[in-house]
Protein backbone atom coordinates (compact mmCIF):
# COMPACT_ATOMS: atom_id res chain seq x y z
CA UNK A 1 66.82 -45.31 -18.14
CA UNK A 2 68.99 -44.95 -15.28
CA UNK A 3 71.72 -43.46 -14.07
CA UNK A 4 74.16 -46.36 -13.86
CA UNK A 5 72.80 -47.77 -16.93
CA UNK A 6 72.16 -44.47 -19.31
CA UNK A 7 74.41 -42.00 -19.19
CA UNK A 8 72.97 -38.22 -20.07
CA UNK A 9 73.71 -37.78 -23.66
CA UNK A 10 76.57 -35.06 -24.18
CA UNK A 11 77.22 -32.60 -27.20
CA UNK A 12 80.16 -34.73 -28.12
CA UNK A 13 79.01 -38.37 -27.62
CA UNK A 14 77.18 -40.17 -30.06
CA UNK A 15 73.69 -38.40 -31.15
CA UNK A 16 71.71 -41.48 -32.89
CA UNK A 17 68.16 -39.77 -31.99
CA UNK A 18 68.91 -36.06 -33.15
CA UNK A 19 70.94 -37.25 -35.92
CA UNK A 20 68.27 -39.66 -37.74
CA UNK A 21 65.96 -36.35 -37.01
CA UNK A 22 67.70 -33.74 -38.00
CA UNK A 23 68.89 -35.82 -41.58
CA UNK A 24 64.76 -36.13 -41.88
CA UNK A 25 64.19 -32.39 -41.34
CA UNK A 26 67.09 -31.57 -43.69
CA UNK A 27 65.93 -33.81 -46.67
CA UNK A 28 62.77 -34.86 -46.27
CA UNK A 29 60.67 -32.46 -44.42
CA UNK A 30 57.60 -33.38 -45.72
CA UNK A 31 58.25 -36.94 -44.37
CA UNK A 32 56.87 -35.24 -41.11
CA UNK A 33 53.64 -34.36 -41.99
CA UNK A 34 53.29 -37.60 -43.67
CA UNK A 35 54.34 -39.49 -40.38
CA UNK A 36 51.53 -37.48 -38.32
CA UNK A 37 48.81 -38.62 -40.74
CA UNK A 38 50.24 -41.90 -40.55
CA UNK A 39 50.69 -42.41 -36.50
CA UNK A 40 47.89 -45.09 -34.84
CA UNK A 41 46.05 -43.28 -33.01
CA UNK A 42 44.14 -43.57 -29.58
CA UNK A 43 40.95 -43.00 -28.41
CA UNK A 44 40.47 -40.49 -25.36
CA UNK A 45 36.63 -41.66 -24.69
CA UNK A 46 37.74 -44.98 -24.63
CA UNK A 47 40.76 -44.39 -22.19
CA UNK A 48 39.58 -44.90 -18.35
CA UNK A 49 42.96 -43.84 -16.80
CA UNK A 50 45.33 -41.72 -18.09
CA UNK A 51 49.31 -41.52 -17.46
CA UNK A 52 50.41 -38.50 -19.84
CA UNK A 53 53.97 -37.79 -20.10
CA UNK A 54 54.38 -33.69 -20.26
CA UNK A 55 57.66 -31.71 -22.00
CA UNK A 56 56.74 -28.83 -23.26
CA UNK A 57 58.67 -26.77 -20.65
CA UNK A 58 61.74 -26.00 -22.88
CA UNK A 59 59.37 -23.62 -24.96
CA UNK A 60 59.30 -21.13 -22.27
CA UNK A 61 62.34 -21.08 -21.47
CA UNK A 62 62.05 -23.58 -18.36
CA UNK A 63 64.89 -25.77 -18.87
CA UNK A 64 65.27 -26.88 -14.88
CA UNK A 65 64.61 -29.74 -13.36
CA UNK A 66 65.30 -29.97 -9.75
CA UNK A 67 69.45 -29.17 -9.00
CA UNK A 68 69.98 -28.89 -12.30
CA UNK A 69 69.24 -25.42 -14.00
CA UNK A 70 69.76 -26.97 -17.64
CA UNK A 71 68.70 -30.37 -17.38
CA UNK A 72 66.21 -29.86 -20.59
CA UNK A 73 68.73 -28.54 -22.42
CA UNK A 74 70.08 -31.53 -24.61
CA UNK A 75 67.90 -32.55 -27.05
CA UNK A 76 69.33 -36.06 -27.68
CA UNK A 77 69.07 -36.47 -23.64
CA UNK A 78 65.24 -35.30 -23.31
CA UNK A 79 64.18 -37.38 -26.47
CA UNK A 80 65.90 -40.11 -24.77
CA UNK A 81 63.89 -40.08 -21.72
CA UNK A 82 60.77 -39.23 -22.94
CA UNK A 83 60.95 -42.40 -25.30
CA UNK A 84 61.92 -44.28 -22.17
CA UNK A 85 59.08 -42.91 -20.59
CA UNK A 86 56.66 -43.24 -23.46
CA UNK A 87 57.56 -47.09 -23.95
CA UNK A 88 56.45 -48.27 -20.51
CA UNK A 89 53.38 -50.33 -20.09
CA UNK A 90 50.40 -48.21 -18.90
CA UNK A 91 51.52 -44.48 -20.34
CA UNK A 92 49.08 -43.67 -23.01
CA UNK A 93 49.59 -40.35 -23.52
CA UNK A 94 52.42 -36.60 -24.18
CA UNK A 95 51.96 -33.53 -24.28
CA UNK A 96 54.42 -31.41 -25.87
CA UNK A 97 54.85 -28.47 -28.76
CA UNK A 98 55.34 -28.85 -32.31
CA UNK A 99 58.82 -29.77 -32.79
CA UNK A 100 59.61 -32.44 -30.28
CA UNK A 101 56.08 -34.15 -31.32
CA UNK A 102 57.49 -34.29 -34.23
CA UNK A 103 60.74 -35.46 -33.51
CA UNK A 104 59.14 -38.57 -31.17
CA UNK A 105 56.86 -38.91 -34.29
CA UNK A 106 59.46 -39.57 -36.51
CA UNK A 107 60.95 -41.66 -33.94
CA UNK A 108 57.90 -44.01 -33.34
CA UNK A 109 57.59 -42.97 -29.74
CA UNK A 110 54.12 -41.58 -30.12
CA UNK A 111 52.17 -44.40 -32.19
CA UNK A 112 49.15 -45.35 -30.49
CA UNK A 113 49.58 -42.68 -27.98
CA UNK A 114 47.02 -39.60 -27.32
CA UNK A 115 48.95 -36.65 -27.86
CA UNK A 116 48.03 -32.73 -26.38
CA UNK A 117 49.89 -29.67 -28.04
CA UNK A 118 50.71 -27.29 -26.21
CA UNK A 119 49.43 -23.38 -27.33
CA UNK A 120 50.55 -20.86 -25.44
CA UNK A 121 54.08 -20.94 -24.52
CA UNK A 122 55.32 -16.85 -25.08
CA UNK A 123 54.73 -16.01 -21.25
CA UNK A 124 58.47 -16.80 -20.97
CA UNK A 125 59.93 -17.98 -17.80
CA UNK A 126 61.36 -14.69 -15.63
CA UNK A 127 60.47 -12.82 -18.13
CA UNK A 128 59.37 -9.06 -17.36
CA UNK A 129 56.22 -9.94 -19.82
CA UNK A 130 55.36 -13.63 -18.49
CA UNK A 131 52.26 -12.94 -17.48
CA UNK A 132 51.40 -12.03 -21.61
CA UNK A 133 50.93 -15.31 -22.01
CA UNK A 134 50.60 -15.23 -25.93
CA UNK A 135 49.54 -18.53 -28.31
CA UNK A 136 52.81 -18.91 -30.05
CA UNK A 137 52.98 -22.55 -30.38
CA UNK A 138 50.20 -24.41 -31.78
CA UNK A 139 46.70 -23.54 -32.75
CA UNK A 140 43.63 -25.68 -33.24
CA UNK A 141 43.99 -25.68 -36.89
CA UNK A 142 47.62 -27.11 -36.48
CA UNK A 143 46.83 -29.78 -34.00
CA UNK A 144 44.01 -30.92 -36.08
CA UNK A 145 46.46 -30.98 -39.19
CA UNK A 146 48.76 -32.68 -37.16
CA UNK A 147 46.01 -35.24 -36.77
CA UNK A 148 46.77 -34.77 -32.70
CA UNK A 149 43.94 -35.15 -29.60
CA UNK A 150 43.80 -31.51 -28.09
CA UNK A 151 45.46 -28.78 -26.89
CA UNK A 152 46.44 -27.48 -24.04
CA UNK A 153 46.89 -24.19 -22.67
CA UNK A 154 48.41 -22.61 -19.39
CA UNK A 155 45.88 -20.18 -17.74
CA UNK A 156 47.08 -18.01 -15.02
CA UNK A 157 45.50 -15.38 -13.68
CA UNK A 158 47.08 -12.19 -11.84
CA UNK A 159 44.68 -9.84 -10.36
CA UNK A 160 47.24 -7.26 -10.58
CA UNK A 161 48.76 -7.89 -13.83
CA UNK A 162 46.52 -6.53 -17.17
CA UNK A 163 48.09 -8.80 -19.03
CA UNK A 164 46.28 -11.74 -17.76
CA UNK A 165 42.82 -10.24 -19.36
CA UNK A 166 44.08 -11.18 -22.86
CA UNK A 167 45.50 -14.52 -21.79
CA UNK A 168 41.59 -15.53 -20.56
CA UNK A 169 40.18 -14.17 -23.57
CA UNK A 170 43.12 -15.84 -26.05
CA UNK A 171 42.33 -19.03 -24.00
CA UNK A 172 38.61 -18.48 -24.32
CA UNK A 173 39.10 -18.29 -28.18
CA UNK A 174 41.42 -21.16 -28.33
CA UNK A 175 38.99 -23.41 -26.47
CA UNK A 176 35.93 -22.14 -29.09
CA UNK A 177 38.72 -23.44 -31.82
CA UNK A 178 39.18 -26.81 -30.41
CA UNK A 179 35.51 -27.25 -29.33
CA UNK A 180 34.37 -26.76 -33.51
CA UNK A 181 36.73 -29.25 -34.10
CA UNK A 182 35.45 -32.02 -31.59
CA UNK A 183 39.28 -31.36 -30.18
CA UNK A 184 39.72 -31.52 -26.37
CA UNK A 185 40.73 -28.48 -24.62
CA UNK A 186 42.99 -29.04 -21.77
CA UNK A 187 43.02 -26.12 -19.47
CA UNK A 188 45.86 -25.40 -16.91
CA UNK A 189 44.88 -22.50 -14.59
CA UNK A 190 46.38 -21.27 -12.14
CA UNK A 191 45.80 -18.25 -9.30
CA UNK A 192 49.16 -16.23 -10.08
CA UNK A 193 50.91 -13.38 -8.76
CA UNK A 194 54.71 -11.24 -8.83
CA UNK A 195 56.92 -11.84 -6.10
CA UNK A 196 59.86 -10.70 -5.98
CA UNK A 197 60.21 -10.03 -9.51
CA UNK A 198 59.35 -13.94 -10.34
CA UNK A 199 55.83 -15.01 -11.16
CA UNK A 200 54.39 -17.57 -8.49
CA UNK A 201 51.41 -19.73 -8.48
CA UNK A 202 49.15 -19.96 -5.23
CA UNK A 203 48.50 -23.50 -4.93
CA UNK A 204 46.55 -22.94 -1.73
CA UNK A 205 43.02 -24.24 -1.78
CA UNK A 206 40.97 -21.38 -2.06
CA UNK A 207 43.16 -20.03 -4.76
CA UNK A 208 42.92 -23.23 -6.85
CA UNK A 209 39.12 -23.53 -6.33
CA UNK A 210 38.82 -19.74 -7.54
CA UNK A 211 40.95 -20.92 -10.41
CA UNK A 212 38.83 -23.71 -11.43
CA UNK A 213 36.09 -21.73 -11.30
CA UNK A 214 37.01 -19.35 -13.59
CA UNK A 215 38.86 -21.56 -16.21
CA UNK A 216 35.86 -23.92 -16.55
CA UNK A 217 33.88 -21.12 -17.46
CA UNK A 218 35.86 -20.24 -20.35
CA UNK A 219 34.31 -20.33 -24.04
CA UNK A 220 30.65 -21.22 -25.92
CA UNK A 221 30.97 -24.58 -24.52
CA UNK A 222 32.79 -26.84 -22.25
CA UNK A 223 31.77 -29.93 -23.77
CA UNK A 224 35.32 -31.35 -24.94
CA UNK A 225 36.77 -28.99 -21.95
CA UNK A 226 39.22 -31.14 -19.31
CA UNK A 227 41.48 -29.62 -16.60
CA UNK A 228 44.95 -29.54 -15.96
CA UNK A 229 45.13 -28.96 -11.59
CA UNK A 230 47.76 -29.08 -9.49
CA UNK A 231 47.50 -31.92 -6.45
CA UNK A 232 46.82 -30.30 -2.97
CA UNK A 233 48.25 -32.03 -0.33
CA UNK A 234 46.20 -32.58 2.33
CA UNK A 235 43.26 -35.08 0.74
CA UNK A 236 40.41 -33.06 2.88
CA UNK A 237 41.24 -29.73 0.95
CA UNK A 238 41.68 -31.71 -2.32
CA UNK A 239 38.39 -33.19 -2.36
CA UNK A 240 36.87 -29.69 -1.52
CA UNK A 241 39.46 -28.64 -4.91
CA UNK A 242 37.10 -31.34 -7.05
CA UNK A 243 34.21 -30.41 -5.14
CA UNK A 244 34.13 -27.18 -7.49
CA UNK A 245 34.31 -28.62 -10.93
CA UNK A 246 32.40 -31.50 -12.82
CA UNK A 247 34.82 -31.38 -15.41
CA UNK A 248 37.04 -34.51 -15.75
CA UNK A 249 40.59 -33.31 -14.79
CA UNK A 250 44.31 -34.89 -14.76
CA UNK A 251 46.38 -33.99 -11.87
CA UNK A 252 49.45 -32.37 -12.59
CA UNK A 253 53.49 -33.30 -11.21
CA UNK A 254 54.76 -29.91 -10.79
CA UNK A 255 58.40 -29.61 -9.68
CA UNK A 256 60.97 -32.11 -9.02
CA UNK A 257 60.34 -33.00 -5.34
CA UNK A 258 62.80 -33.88 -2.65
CA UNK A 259 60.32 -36.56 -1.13
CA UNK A 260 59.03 -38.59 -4.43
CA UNK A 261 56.58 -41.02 -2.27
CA UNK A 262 54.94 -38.00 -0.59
CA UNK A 263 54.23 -37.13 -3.75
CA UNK A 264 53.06 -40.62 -4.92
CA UNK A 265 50.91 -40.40 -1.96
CA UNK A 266 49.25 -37.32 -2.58
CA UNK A 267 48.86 -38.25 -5.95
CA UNK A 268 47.15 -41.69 -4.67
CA UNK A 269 44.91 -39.28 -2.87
CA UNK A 270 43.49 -37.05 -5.29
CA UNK A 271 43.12 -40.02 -7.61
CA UNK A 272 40.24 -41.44 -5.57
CA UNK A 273 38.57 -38.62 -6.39
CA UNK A 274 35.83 -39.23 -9.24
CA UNK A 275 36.35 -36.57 -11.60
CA UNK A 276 40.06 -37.00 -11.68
CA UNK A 277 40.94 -39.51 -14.64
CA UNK A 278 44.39 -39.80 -14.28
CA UNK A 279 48.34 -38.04 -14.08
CA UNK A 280 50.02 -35.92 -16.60
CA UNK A 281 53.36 -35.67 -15.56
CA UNK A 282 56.73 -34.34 -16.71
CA UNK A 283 60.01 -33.24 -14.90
CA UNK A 284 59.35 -35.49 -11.86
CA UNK A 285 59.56 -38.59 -14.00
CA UNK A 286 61.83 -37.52 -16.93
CA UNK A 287 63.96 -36.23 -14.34
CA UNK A 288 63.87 -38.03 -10.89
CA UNK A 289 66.23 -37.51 -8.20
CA UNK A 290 67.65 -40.69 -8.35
CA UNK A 291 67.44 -40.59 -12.91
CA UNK A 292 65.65 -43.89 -12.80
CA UNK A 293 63.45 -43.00 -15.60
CA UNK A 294 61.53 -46.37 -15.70
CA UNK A 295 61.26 -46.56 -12.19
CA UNK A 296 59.88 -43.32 -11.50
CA UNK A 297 56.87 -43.88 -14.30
CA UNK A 298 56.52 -47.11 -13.22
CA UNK A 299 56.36 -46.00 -9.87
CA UNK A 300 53.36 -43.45 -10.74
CA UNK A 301 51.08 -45.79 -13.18
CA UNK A 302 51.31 -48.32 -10.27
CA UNK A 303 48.67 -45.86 -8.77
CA UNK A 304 45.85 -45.89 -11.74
């Protein structure tokens, strides 16, 4: 997809994704849990890099994407992308919550693919109770009767927020839930605190180390545990960022950026790194600042 080539779906052009969906959902909803027991699936011990395609922003409310404060807004314009994404050559893997899984299920987009759901997703963006970061979207029983890989759930931590004691212990249980289940548990944590009314993450180095350390931590065992970690930028702290964990980890996109081969570069970095098996990646590929959707994924699994 590109911008000259794909034009972003509108709510009165043509609909061909959301309409074959929604007809499904309408008259055949059963048809969806019979196209999750039925999707090839892929093997994550087997998989030496990963390139993971992330959307599960929308559920909290985060519908921006650089400029644009409603770019995740239209469904028939974020399945399109994501399938764009999904069918390049080297992405093996999404991450999303129930409904647009099950949307790119019924659409074919996910066959073969290893596929996270994401758990907790009440800690809504700007919200005056974000940092209550409840499991509202999937729980290990779902994703293993969705016949999915893992979950995943966002862990941030606010020393000054109470809130943030239930969201370790919720994330503590989910992990337990996954872990009886052989399911992997991908944790997201981050050092968090208010500003300004807004909830912001500390991506300096000590704060991420501090992070790890207490995510990893997390639950009766870590054995199918993986991390979710944001990329620092200079390589010397980023090693020192791995240095602290032995658990294998994916390195997360983050925002939209303004320079995309800094990024790349950083990303090239921290994917020297042993422990780190690979990207998982959302709004800086689904939503580039140039909308070259194949470009911009190609552009990152050029570096696994």
């Amino acid at each position: 997809m590109n911008a000259s080539s794909t034009p972003a779906a509108s709510a009165s052009g043509p609909r061909p994704l959301t309409d074959a969906v929604t007809e499904i959902r309408a008259t055949d909803p059963g048809r969806i849990g019979r196209a999750l027991a039925q999707r090839p699936r892929a093997d994550l011990a087997g998989a030496e890099r990963l390139m993971v395609i992330a959307c599960d922003h929308p559920a909290r409310g985060a519908l921006g994407a650089g400029e644009r404060p409603l770019a995740m807004a239209d469904r028939e314009d974020l399945l399109r992308r994501c399938m764009t994404a999904l069918s390049r050559p080297g992405v093996n893997g999404f991450l999303g919550t129930a409904e647009i899984i099950e949307d790119l299920t019924l659409l074919g987009a996910l066959d073969g693919k290893l596929v996270w759901g994401s758990m907790n997703r009440v800690g809504l963006q700007g919200a005056s109770f974000e940092m209550d970061d409840r499991f509202g979207a999937y729980d290990a029983e779902g994703i293993e009767a969705s016949h999915l890989d893992g979950g995943k759930m966002l862990t941030r931590i606010n020393y000054a927020d109470p809130a943030s004691a239930a969201t370790l212990e919720a994330s503590a249980k989910a992990i337990d839930s996954l872990s009886e289940r052989g399911l992997n548990a991908m944790i997201e944590p981050f050092i968090s605190q208010w500003e300004g009314g807004r909830i912001v993450n500390d991506l300096r180095e000590e704060a991420v180390i501090r992070s790890i350390c207490i995510a990893q931590a997390l639950g009766r065992s870590s054995a199918h545990t993986w991390l979710k970690l944001p990329c620092v930028s200079d390589p010397a702290s980023m090693r020192r960022v791995m240095a602290s964990t032995s658990l294998p980890s994916l390195i997360l996109g983050g925002e939209v950026s303004t320079d995309p081969e800094a990024t790349r570069a950083s990303w090239a970095a921290a994917l020297e790194l042993p422990n780190v098996r690979g990207l998982v990646v959302g709004r800086s590929l689904l939503y580039p600042g140039n909308d070259d959707v194949e470009a911009a994924v190609d552009a990152a699994v050029a570096l696994l």
